[in-house]
Protein backbone atom coordinates (compact mmCIF):
# COMPACT_ATOMS: atom_id res chain seq x y z
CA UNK A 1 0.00 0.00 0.00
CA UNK A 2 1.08 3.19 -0.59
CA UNK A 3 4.75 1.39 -2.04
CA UNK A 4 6.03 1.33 1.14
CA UNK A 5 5.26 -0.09 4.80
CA UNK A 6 4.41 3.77 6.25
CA UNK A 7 1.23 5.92 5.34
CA UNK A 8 -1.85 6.40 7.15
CA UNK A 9 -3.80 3.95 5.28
CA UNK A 10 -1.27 1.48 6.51
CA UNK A 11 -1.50 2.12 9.85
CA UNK A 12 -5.62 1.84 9.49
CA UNK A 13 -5.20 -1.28 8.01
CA UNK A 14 -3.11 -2.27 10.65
CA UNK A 15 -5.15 -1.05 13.37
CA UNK A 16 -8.80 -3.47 11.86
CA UNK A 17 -6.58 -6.45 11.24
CA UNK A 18 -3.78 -6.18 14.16
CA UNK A 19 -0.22 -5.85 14.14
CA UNK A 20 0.40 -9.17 14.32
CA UNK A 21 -1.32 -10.54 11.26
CA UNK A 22 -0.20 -7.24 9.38
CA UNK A 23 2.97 -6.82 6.77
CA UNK A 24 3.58 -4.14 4.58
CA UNK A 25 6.64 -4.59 2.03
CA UNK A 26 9.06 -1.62 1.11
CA UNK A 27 8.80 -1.95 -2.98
CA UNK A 28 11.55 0.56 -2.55
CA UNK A 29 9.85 2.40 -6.16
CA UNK A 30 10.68 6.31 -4.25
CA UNK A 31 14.32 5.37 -3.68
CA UNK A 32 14.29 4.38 -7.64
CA UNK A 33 12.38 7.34 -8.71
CA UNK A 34 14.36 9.75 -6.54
CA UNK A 35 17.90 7.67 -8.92
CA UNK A 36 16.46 8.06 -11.83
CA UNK A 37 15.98 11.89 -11.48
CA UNK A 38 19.20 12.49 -10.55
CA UNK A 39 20.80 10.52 -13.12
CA UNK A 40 18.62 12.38 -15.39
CA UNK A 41 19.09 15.70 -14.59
CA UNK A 42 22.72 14.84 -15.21
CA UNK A 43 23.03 13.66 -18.16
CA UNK A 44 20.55 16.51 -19.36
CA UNK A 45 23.15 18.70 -17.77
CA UNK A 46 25.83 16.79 -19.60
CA UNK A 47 24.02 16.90 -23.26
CA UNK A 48 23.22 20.65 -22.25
CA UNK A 49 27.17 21.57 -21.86
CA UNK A 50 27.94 19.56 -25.03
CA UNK A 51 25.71 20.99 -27.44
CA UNK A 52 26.79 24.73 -25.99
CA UNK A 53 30.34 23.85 -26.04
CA UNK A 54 29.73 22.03 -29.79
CA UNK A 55 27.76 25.02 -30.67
CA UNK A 56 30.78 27.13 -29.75
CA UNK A 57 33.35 25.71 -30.96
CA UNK A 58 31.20 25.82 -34.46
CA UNK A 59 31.09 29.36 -34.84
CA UNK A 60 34.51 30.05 -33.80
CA UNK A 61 36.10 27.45 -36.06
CA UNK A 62 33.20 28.09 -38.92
CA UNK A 63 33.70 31.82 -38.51
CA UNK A 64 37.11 31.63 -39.41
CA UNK A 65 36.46 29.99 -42.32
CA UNK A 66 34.04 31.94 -43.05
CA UNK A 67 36.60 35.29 -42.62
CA UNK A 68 39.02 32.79 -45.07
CA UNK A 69 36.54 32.64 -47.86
CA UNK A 70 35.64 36.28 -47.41
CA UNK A 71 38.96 37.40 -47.79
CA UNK A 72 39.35 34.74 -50.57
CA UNK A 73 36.36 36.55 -52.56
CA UNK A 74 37.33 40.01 -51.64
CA UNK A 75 40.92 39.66 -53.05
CA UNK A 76 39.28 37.92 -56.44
CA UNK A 77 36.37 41.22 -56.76
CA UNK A 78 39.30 43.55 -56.13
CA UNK A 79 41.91 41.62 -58.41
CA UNK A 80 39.54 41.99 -61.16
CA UNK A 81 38.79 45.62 -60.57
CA UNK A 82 42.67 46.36 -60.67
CA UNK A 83 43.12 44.94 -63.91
CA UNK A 84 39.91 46.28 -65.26
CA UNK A 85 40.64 50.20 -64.08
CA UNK A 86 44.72 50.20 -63.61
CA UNK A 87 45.01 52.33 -60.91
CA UNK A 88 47.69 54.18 -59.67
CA UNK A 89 47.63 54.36 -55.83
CA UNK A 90 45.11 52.10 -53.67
CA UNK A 91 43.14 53.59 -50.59
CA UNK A 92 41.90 50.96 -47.65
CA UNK A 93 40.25 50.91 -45.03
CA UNK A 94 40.80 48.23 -41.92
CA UNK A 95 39.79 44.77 -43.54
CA UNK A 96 40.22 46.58 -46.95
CA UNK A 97 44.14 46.76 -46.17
CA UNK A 98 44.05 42.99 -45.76
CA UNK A 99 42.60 42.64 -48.99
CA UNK A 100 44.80 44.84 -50.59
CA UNK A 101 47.87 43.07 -48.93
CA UNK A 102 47.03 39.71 -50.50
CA UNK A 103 46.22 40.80 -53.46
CA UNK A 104 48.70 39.55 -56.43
CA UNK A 105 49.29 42.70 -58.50
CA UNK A 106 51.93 45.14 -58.66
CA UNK A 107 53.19 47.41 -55.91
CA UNK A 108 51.54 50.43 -55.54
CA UNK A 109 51.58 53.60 -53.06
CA UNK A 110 49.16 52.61 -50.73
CA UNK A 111 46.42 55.25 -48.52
CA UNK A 112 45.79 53.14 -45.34
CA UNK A 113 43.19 54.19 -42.82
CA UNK A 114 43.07 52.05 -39.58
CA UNK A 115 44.56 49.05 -41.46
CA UNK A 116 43.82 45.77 -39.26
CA UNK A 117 45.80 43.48 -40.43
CA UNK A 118 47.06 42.29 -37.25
CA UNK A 119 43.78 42.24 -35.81
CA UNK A 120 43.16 39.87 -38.81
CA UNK A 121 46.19 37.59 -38.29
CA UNK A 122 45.22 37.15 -34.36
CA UNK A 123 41.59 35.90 -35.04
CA UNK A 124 42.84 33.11 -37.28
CA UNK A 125 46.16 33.10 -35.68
CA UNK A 126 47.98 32.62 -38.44
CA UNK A 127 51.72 33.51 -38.82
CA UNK A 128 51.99 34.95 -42.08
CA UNK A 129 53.97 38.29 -42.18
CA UNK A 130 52.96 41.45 -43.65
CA UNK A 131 55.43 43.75 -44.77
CA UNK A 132 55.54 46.89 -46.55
CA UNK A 133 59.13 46.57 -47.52
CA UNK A 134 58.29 46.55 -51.27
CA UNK A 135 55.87 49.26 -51.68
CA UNK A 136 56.93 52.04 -53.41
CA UNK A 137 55.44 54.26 -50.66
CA UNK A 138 52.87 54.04 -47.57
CA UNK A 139 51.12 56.77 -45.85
CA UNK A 140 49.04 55.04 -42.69
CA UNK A 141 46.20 57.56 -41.09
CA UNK A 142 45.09 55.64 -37.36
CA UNK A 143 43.58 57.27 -34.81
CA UNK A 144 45.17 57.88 -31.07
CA UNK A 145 41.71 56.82 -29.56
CA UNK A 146 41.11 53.67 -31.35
CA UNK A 147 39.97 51.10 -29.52
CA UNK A 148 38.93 48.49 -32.06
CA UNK A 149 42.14 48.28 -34.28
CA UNK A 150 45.10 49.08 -31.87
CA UNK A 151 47.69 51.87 -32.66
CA UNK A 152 50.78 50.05 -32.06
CA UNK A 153 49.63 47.08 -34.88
CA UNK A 154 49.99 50.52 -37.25
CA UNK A 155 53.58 51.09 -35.68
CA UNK A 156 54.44 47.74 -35.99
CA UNK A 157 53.27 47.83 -39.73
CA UNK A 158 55.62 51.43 -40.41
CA UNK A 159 58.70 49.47 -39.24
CA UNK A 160 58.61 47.12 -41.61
CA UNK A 161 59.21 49.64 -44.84
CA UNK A 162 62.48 50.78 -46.27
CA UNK A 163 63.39 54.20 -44.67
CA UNK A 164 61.73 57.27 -46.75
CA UNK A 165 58.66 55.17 -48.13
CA UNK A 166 56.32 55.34 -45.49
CA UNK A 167 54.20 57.47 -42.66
CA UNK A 168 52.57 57.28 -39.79
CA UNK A 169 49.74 59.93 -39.35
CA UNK A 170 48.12 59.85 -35.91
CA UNK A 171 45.00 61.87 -35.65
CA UNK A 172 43.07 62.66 -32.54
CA UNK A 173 40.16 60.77 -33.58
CA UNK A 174 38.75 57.19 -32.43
CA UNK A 175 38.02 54.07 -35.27
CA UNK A 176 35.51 55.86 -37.09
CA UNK A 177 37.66 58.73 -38.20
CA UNK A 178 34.88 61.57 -38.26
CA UNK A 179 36.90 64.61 -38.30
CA UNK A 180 38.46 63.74 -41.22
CA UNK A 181 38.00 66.95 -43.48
CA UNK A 182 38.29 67.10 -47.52
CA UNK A 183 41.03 69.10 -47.11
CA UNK A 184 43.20 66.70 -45.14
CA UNK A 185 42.29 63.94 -47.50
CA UNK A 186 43.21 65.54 -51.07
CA UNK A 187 46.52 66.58 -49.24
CA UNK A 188 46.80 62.92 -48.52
CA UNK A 189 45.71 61.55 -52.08
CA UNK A 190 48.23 63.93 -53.45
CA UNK A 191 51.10 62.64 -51.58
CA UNK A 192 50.50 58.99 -51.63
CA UNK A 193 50.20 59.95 -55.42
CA UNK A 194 53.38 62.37 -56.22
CA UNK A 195 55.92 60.61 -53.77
CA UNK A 196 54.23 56.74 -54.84
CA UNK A 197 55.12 57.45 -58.31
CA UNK A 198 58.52 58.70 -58.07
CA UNK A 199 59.61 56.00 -56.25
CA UNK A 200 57.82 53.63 -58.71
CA UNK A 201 59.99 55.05 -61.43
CA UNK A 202 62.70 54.75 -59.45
CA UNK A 203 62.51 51.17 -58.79
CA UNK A 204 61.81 50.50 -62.25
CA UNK A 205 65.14 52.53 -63.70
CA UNK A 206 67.04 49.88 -60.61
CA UNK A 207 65.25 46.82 -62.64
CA UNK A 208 62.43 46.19 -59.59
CA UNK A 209 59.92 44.03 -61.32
CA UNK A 210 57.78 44.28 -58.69
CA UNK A 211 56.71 47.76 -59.82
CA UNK A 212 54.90 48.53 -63.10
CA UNK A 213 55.78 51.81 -64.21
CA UNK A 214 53.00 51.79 -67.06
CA UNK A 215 50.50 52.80 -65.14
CA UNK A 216 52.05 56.47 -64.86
CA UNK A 217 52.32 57.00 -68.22
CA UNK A 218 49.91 59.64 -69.43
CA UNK A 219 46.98 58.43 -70.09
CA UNK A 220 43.96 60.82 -69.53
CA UNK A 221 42.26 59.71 -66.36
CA UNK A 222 44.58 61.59 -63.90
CA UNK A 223 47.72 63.25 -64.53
CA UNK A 224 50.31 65.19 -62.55
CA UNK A 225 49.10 67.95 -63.84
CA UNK A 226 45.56 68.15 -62.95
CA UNK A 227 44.74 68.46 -59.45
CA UNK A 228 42.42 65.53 -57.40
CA UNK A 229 39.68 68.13 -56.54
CA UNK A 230 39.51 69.20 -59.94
CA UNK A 231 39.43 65.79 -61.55
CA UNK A 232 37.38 64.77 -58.77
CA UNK A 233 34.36 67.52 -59.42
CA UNK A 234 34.68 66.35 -63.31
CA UNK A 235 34.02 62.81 -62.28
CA UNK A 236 30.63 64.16 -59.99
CA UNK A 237 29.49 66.12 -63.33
CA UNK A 238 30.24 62.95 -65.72
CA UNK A 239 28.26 60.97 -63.60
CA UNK A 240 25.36 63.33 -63.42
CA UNK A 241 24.93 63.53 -67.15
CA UNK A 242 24.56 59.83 -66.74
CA UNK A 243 20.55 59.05 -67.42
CA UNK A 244 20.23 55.17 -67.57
CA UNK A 245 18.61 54.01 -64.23
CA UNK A 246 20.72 51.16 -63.68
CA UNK A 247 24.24 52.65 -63.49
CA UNK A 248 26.01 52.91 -59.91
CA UNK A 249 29.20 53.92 -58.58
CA UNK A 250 31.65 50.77 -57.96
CA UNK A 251 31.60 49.99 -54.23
CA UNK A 252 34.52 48.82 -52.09
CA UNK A 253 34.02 45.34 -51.82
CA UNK A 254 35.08 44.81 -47.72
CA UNK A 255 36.77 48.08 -46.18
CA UNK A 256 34.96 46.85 -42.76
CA UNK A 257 32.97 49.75 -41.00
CA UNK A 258 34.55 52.60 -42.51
CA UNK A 259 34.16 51.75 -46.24
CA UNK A 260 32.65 54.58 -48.66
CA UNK A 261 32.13 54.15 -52.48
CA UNK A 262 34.38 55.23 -54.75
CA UNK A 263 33.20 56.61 -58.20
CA UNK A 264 32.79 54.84 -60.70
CA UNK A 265 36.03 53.04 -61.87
CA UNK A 266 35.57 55.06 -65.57
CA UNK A 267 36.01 58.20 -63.80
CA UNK A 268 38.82 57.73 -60.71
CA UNK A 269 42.12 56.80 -60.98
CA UNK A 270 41.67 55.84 -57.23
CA UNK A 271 40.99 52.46 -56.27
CA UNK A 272 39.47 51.64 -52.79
CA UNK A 273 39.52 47.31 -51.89
């Protein structure tokens, strides 16, 4: 009764029939029940922490795959745009300078804004250097209050050029760079531009064929002679004499948070991966 030899119908029954011609077996079925639950509970606990740490380990390891094949297609978009527009400096922005570093083309002056290469390399730990030994010349803008790609990967980055061909400028300003003014950035185009190029000839004359001094040659798009901001307000009025409906500007294809659209590759000589 009950499952066990205590309960208050037992002792009733006990009480009509007598102690002595009464027995009440302990089917033990609570002690059983009260196993079972624990043993349960943990293995639910168990399955819980597995799927969780299965679940984890998933998007970690699938996320850098993910960031592979990412890069992978960013690097082939950009590859193609190089040798569809020839450009003749290249402007990034933080996972935009990774994609410009892996790209297989020649060396050209490079504009770098927060690059995060090394932020890069620690998320899928990888060991592959970057250098910018061979570009013709570098100028690196970071900001002093950046909290999501570190100043001192930039520094790092500077001292691994030849001496004269590149620069470190460090704005007050945090990752998003929002007191950048027009002004500051033409005077940057037009130095990556001016000092990139003479040093491209340069190594060419010394037999560098990691350089290709064709793209300086005179060609229409931009010259020395014409100023950014001028060529720059021609491009704005070419494109608004453009009708059809369809027809964009070409768009960085990963320059992480701080990427803006270029014009349209028929009217820049500026390329932005």
């Amino acid at each position: 009764i009950d499952t066990g030899p205590t309960g208050s119908k037992q002792r009733l029954v006990q009480r009509a029939v007598g102690r002595s011609k009464f027995f009440a077996p302990d089917l033990k079925t609570r002690r059983l029940l009260f196993w079972y639950t624990v043993l349960f509970g943990a293995l639910l606990i168990v399955l819980v922490v597995t799927t969780v740490l299965i679940g984890v380990a998933g998007y970690v390891f699938g996320g850098r795959g993910l960031s592979v094949l990412l890069l992978r297609s960013s690097v082939r978009i950009a590859t193609e745009a190089f040798h569809n527009f020839r450009p003749q400096i290249i402007v990034a922005s933080a996972f935009g300078a990774v994609v410009a570093f892996n790209m297989d083309i020649p060396k050209l002056p490079l504009l770098l804004f927060t690059p995060a290469q090394d932020m890069y390399r620690r998320y899928l730990r990888t060991t592959d250097p970057i250098s910018l030994r061979h570009y013709p010349y570098t100028l690196i803008v970071h900001g002093s209050r950046d909290t999501v790609v570190l100043l001192e990967d930039s520094i790092r980055l500077v001292e691994t050029s030849e001496l004269g061909r590149c620069r470190l400028e460090v704005i007050d300003d945090d990752h998003n760079l929002r007191s950048l003014t027009q002004e500051e950035v033409s005077g940057w185009v037009e130095e990556v531009y001016k000092r990139g190029r003479t040093n491209v000839l340069a190594l060419a004359e010394e037999g560098d064929k990691g350089v290709d001094p064709s793209l300086y040659e005179p060609s229409g798009v931009l010259s020395p002679e014409v100023p950014p901001e001028e060529e720059y307000a021609k491009a704005e009025s070419v494109d608004e004499d453009k009708t059809s409906p369809g027809t964009t500007g070409s768009y960085s294809p990963s320059a992480g948070p701080d990427y803006a659209p270029s014009t349209s590759v028929e009217d820049s000589d500026f390329y932005l991966p």
